[in-house]
C-alpha atoms as a PDB file:
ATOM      1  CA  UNK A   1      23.906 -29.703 -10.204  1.00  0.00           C
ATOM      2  CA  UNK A   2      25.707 -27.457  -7.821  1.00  0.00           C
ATOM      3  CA  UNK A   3      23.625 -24.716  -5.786  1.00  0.00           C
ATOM      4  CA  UNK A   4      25.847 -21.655  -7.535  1.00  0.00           C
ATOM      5  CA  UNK A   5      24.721 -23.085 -10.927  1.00  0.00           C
ATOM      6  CA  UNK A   6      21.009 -22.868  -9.745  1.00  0.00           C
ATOM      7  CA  UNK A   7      21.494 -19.214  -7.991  1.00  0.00           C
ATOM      8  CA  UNK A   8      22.977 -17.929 -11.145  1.00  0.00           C
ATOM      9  CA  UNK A   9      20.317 -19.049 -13.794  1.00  0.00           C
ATOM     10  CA  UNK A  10      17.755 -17.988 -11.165  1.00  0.00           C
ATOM     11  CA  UNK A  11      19.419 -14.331 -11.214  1.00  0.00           C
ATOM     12  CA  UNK A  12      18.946 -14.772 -15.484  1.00  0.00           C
ATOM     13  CA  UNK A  13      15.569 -14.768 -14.501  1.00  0.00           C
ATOM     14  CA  UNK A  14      14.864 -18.985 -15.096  1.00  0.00           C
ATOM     15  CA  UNK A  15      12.246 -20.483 -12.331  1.00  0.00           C
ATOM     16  CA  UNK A  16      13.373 -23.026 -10.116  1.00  0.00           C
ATOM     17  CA  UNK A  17      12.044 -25.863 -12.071  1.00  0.00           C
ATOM     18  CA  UNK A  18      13.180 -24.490 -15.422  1.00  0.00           C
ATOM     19  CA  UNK A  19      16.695 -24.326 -14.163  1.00  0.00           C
ATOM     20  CA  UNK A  20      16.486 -27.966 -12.449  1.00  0.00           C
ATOM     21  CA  UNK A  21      15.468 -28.825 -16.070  1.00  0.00           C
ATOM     22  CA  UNK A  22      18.276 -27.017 -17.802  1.00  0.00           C
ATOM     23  CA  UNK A  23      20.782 -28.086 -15.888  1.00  0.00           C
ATOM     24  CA  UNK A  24      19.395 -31.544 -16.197  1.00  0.00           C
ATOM     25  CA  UNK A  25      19.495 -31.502 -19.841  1.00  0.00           C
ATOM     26  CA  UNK A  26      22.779 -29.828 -19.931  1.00  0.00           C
ATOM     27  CA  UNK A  27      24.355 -33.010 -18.466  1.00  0.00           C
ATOM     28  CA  UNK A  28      22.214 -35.345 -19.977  1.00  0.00           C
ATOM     29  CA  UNK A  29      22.323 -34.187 -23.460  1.00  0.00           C
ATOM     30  CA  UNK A  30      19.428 -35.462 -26.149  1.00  0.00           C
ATOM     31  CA  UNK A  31      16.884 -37.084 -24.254  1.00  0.00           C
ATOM     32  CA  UNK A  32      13.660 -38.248 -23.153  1.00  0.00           C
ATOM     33  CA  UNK A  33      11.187 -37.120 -20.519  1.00  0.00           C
ATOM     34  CA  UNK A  34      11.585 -39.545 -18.088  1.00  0.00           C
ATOM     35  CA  UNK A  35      15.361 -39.415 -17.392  1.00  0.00           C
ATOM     36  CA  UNK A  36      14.803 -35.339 -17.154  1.00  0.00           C
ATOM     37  CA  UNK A  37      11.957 -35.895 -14.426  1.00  0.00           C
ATOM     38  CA  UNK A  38      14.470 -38.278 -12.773  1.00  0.00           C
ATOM     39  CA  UNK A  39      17.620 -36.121 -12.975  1.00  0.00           C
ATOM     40  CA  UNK A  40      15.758 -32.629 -12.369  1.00  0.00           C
ATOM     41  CA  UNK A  41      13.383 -33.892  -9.539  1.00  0.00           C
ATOM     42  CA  UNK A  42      10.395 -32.201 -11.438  1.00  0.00           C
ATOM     43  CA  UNK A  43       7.011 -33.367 -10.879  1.00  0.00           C
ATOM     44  CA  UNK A  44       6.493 -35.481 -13.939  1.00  0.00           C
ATOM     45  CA  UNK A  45       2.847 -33.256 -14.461  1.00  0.00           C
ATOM     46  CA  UNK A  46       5.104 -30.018 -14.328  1.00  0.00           C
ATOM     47  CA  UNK A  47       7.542 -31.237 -16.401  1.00  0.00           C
ATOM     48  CA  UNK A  48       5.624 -30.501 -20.059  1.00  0.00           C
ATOM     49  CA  UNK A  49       5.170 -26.995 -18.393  1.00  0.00           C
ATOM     50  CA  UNK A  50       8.566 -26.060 -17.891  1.00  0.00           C
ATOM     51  CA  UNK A  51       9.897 -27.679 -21.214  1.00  0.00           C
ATOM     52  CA  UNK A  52       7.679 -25.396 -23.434  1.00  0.00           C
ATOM     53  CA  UNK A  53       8.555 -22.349 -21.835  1.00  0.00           C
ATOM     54  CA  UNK A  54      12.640 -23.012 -21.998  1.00  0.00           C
ATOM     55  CA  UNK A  55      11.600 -23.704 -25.911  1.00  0.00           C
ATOM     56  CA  UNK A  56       9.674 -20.074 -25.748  1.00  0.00           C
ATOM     57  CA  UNK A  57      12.988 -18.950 -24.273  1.00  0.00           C
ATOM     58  CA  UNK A  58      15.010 -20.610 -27.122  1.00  0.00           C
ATOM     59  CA  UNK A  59      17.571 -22.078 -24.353  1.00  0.00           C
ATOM     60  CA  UNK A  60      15.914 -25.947 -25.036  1.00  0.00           C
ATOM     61  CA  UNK A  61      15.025 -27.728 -28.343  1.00  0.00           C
ATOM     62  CA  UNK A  62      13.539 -31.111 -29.631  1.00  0.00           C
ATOM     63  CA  UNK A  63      13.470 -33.369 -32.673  1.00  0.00           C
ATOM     64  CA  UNK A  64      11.397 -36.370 -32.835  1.00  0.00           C
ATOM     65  CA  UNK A  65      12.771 -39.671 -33.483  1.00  0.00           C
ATOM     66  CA  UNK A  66       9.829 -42.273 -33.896  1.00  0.00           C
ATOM     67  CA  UNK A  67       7.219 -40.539 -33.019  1.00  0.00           C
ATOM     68  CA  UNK A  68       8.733 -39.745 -29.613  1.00  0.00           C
ATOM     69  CA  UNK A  69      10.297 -36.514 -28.320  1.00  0.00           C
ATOM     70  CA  UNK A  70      14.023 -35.735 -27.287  1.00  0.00           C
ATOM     71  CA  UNK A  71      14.637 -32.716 -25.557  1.00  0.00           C
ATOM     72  CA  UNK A  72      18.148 -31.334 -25.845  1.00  0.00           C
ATOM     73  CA  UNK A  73      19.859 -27.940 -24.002  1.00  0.00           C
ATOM     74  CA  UNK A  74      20.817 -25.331 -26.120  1.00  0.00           C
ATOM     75  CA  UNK A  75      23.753 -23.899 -26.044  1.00  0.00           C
ATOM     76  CA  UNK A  76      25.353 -21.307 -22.642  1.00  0.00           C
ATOM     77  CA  UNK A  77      25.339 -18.719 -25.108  1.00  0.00           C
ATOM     78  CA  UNK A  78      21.601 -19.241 -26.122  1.00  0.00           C
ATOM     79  CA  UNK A  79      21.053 -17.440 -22.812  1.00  0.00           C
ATOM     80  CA  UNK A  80      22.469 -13.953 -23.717  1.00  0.00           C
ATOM     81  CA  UNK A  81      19.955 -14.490 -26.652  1.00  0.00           C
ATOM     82  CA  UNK A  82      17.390 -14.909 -24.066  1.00  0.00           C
ATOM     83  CA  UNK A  83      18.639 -12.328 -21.811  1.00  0.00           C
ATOM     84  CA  UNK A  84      18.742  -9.702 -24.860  1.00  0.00           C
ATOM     85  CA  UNK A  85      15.134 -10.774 -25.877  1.00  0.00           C
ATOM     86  CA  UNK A  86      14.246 -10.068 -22.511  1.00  0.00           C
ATOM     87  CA  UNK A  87      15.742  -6.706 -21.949  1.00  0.00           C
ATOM     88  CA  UNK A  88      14.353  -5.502 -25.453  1.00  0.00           C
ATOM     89  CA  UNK A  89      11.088  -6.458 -24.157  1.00  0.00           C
ATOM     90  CA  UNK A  90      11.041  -4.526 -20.914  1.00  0.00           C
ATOM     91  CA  UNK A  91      12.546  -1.500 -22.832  1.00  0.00           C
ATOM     92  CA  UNK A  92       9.368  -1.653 -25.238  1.00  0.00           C
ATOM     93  CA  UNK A  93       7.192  -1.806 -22.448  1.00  0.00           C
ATOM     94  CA  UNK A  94       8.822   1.014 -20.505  1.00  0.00           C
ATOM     95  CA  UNK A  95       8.488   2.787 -23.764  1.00  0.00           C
ATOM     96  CA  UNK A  96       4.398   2.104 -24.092  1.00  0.00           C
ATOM     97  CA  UNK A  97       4.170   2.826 -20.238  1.00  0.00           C
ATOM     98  CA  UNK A  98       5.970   6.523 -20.731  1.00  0.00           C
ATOM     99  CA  UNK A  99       3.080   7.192 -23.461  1.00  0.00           C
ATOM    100  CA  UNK A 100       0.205   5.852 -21.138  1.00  0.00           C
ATOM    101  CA  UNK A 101       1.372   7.889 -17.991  1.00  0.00           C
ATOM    102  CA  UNK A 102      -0.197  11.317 -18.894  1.00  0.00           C
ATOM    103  CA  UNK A 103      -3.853   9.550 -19.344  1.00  0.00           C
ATOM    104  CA  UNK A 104      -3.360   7.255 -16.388  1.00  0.00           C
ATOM    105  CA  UNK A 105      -2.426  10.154 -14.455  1.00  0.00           C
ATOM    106  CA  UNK A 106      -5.820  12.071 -15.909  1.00  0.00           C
ATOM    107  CA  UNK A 107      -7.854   8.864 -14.710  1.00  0.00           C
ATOM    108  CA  UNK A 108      -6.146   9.031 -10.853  1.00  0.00           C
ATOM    109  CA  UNK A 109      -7.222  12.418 -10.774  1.00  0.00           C
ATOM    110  CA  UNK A 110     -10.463  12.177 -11.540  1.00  0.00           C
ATOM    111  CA  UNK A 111     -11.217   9.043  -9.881  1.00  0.00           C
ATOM    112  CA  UNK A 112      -9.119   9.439  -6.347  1.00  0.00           C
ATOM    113  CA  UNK A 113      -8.820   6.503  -4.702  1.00  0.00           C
ATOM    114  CA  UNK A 114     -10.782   5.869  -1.557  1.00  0.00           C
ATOM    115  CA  UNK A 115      -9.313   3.652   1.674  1.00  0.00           C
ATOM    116  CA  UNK A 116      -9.298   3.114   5.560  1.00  0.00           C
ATOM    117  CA  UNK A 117      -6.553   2.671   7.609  1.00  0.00           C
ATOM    118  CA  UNK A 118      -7.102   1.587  11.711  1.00  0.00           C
ATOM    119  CA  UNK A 119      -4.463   2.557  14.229  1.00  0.00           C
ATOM    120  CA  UNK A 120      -4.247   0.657  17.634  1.00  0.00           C
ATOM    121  CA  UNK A 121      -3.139   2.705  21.245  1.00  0.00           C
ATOM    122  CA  UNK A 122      -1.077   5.974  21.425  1.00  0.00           C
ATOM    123  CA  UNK A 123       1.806   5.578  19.190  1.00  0.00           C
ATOM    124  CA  UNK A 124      -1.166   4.251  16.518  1.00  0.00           C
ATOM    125  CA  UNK A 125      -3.037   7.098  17.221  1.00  0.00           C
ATOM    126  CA  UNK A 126       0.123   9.928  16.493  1.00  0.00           C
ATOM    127  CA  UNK A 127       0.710   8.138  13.617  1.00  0.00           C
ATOM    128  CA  UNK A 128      -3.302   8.697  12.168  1.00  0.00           C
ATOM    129  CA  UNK A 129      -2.412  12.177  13.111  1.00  0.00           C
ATOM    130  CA  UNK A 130       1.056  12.526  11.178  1.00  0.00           C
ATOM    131  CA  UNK A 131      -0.830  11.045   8.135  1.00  0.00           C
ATOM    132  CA  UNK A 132      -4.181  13.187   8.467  1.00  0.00           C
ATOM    133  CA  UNK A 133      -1.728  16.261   8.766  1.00  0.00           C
ATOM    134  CA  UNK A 134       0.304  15.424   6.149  1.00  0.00           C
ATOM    135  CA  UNK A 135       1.025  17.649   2.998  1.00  0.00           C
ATOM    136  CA  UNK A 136      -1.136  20.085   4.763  1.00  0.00           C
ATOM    137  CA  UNK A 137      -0.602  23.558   4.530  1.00  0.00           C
ATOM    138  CA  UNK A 138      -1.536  27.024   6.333  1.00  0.00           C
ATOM    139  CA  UNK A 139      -4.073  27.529   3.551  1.00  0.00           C
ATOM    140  CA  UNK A 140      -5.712  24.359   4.997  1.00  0.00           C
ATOM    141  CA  UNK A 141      -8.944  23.827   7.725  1.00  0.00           C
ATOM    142  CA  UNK A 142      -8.731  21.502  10.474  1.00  0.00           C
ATOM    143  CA  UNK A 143     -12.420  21.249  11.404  1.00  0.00           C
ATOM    144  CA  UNK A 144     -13.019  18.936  14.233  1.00  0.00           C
ATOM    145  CA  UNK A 145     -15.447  17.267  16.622  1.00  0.00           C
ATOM    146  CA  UNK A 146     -14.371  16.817  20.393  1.00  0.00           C
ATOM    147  CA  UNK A 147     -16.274  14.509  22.816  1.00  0.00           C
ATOM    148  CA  UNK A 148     -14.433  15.616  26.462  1.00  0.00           C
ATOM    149  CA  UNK A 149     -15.143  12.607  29.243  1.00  0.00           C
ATOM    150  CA  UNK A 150     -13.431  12.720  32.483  1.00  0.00           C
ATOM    151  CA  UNK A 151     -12.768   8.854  32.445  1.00  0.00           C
ATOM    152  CA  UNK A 152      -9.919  10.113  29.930  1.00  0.00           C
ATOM    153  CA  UNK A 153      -9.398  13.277  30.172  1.00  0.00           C
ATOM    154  CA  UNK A 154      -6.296  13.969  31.186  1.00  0.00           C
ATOM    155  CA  UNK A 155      -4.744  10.910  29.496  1.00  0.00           C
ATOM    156  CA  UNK A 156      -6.775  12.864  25.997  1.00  0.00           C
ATOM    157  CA  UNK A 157      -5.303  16.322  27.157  1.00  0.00           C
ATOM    158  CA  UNK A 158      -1.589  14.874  27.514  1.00  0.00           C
ATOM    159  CA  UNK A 159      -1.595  13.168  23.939  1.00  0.00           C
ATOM    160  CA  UNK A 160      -3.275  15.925  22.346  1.00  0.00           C
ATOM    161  CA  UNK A 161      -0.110  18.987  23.710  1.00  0.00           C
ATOM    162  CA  UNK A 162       1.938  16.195  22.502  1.00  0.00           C
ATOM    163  CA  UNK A 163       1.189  17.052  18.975  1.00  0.00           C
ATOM    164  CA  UNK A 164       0.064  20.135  19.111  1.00  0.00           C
ATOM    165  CA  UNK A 165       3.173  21.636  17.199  1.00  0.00           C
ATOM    166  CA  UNK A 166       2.193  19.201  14.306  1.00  0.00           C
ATOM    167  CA  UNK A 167      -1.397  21.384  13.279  1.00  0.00           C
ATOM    168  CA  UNK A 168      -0.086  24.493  15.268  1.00  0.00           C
ATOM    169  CA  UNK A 169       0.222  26.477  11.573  1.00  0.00           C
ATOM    170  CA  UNK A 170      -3.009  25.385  10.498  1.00  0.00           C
ATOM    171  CA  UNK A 171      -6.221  27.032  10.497  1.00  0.00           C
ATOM    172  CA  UNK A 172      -8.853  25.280  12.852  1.00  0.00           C
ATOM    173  CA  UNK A 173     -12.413  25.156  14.191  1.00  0.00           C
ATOM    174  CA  UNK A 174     -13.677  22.662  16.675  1.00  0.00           C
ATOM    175  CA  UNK A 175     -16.743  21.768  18.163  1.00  0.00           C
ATOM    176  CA  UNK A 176     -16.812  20.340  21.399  1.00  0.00           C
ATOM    177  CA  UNK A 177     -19.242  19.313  24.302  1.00  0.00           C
ATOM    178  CA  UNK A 178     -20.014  21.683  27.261  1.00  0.00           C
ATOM    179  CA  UNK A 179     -17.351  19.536  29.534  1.00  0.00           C
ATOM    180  CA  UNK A 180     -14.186  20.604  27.454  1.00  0.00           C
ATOM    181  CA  UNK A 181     -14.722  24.373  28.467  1.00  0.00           C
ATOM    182  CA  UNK A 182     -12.481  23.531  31.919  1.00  0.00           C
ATOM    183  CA  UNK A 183      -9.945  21.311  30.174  1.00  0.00           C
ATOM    184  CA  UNK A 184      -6.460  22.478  31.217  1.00  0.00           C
ATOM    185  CA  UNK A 185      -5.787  21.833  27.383  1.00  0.00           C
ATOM    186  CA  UNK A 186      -8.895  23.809  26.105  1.00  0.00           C
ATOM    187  CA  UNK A 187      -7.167  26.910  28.171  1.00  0.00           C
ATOM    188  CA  UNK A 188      -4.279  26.604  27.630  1.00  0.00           C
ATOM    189  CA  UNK A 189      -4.131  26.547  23.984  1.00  0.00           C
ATOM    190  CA  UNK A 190      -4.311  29.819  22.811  1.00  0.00           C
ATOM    191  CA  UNK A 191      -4.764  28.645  19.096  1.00  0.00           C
ATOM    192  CA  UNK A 192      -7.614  26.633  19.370  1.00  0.00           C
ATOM    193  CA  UNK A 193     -10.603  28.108  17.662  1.00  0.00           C
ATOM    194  CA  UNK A 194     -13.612  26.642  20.022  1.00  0.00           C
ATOM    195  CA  UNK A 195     -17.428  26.462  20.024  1.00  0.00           C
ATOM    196  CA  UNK A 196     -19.443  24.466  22.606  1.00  0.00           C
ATOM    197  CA  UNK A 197     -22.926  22.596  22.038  1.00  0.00           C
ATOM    198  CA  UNK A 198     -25.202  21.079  24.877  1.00  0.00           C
ATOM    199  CA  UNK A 199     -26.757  18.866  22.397  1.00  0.00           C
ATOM    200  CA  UNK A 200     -25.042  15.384  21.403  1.00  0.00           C
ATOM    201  CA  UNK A 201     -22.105  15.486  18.771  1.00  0.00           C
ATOM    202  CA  UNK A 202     -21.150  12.313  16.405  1.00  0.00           C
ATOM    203  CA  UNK A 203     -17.660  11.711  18.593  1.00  0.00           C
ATOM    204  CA  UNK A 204     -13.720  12.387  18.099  1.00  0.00           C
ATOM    205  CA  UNK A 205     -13.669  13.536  14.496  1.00  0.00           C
ATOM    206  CA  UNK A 206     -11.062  15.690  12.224  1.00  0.00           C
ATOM    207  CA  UNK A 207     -11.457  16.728   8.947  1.00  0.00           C
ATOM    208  CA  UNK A 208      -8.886  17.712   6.463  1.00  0.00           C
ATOM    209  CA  UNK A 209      -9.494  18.076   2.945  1.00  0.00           C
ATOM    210  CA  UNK A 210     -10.317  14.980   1.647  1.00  0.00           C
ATOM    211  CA  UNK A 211      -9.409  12.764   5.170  1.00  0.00           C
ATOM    212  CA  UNK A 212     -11.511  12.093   7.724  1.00  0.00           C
ATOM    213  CA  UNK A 213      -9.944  10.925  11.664  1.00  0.00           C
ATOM    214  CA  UNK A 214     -12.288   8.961  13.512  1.00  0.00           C
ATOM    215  CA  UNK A 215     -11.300   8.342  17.459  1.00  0.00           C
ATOM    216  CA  UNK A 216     -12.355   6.818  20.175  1.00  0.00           C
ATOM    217  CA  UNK A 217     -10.574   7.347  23.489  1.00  0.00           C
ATOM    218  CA  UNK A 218     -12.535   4.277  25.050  1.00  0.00           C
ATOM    219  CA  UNK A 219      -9.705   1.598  25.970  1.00  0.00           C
ATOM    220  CA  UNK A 220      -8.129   0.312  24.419  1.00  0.00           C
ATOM    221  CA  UNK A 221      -7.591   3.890  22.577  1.00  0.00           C
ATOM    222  CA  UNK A 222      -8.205   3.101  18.417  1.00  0.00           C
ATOM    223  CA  UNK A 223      -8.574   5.569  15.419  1.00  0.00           C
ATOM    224  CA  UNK A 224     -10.276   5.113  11.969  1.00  0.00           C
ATOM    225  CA  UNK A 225      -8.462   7.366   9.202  1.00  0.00           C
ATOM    226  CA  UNK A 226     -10.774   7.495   5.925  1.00  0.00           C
ATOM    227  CA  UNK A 227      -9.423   9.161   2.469  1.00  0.00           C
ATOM    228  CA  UNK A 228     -12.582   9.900   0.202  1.00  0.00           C
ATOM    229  CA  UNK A 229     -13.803  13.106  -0.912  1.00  0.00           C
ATOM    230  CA  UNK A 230     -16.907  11.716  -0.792  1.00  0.00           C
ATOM    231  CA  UNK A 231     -17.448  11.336   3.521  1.00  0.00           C
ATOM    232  CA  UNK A 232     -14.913  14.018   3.582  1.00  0.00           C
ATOM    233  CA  UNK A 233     -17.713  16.612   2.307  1.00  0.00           C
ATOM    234  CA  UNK A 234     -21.238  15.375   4.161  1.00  0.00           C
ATOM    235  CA  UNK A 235     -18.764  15.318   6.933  1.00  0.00           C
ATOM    236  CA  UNK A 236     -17.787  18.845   6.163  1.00  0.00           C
ATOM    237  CA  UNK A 237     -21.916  19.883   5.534  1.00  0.00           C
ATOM    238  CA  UNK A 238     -22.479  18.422   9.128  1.00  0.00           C
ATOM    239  CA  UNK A 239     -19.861  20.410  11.126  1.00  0.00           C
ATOM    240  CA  UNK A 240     -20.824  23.907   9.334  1.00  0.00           C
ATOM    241  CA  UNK A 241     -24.587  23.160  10.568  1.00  0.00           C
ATOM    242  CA  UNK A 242     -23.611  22.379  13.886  1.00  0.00           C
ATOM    243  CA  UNK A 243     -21.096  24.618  14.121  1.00  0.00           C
ATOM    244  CA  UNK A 244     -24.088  27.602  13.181  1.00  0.00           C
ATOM    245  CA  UNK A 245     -25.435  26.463  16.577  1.00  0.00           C
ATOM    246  CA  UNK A 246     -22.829  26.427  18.629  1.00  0.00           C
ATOM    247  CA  UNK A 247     -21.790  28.807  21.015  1.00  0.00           C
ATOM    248  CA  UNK A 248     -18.725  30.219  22.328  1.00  0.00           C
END
């Protein structure tokens, strides 16, 4: 058994052990277990396995002779058989999958899927960002929740003019505490639409469409980004309520 005749029946699609066992029978000819198990290196309890599914594949056969079983190869060209079986097969089920697509599509919309990513330190944290802002449009809302702390202030204030081009086109509202009134980033960015509160606010959080962003700026620095609809809208209920009561 060379290790271009096993790479080649593996690319046919065989398993490791069912191309030990081919080739094994190949050169052995009409035979017994045992010899195969010996020949092929095949765990004699896998070897039953692997000889009923090379039958299902038509590329091994049998006759018994007293009551006991010889297993034979079939022939090389047994394999094209197998091959064509095989391709028929996929192109039926590429056909059935074509027919299910517009109701699986129907059920993903209805049912959106719902998962939470975690990002670690800065280059984490513009990456929640890129994916919280992504597909978004200027007919979208940023609405967000800023807790300003002088501990990290500036380091906050530096990351967030780093990516302020990413949401610049986007409409947004943000609630923040009293502190973030003097932040050189609060000033200086013209296109921030701001309300301040005196009362205690939930944290870091943005909201767009169905995403949620939750950050803390606490080191190390690490972001929660949540997809469902769900949070997405009590989330949404919460900031309209507070931001009612905020002032600018």
């Amino acid at each position: 058994m060379t290790s271009d005749e096993m790479l080649n029946l593996l690319k046919v699609g065989l398993t490791e052990g069912e191309a030990k066992v081919y080739i094994s029978l190949s050169e052995l000819g009409s035979t017994t277990v045992g010899p195969i198990v010996k020949s092929s290196k095949v765990a004699y309890s896998n070897i039953y396995d692997i000889l009923n599914r090379l039958i299902d594949k038509g590329v091994v056969s049998f006759i018994v002779k007293n009551k006991t079983k010889y297993f034979q190869a079939a022939t090389p060209s047994n394999l094209l058989s197998y091959l064509d079986k095989k391709q028929k097969e996929i192109s039926n089920q590429k056909q059935l999958l074509n027919k299910m697509l517009p109701d699986l599509e129907k059920l993903h919309e209805i049912k959106p899927q719902q998962e939470a990513e975690i990002f670690l330190g800065k280059k984490g944290l513009r990456t929640a960002y890129e994916k919280l802002l992504k597909n978004s449009t200027e007919n979208d809302e940023i609405l967000f929740f800023y807790i300003h702390e002088e501990e990290y202030a500036e380091e906050s204030d530096m990351f967030y003019k780093s990516i302020e081009h990413l949401s610049k086109e986007i409409k947004n509202r943000g609630v923040c505490n009293e502190k973030y009134r003097d932040s050189l980033f609060a000033k200086g960015s013209g296109f921030l639409n701001l309300r301040f509160v005196k009362f205690p606010i939930p944290g870091t959080i943005d909201i767009l469409n169905e995403k949620i962003l939750i950050v803390s700026w606490k080191s190390p620095t690490i972001a929660i980004l949540i997809n469902s609809k769900d949070i997405a809208g009590s989330y949404r209920e919460y900031f309209e309520d507070v931001w009612k009561k905020a002032k600018s």
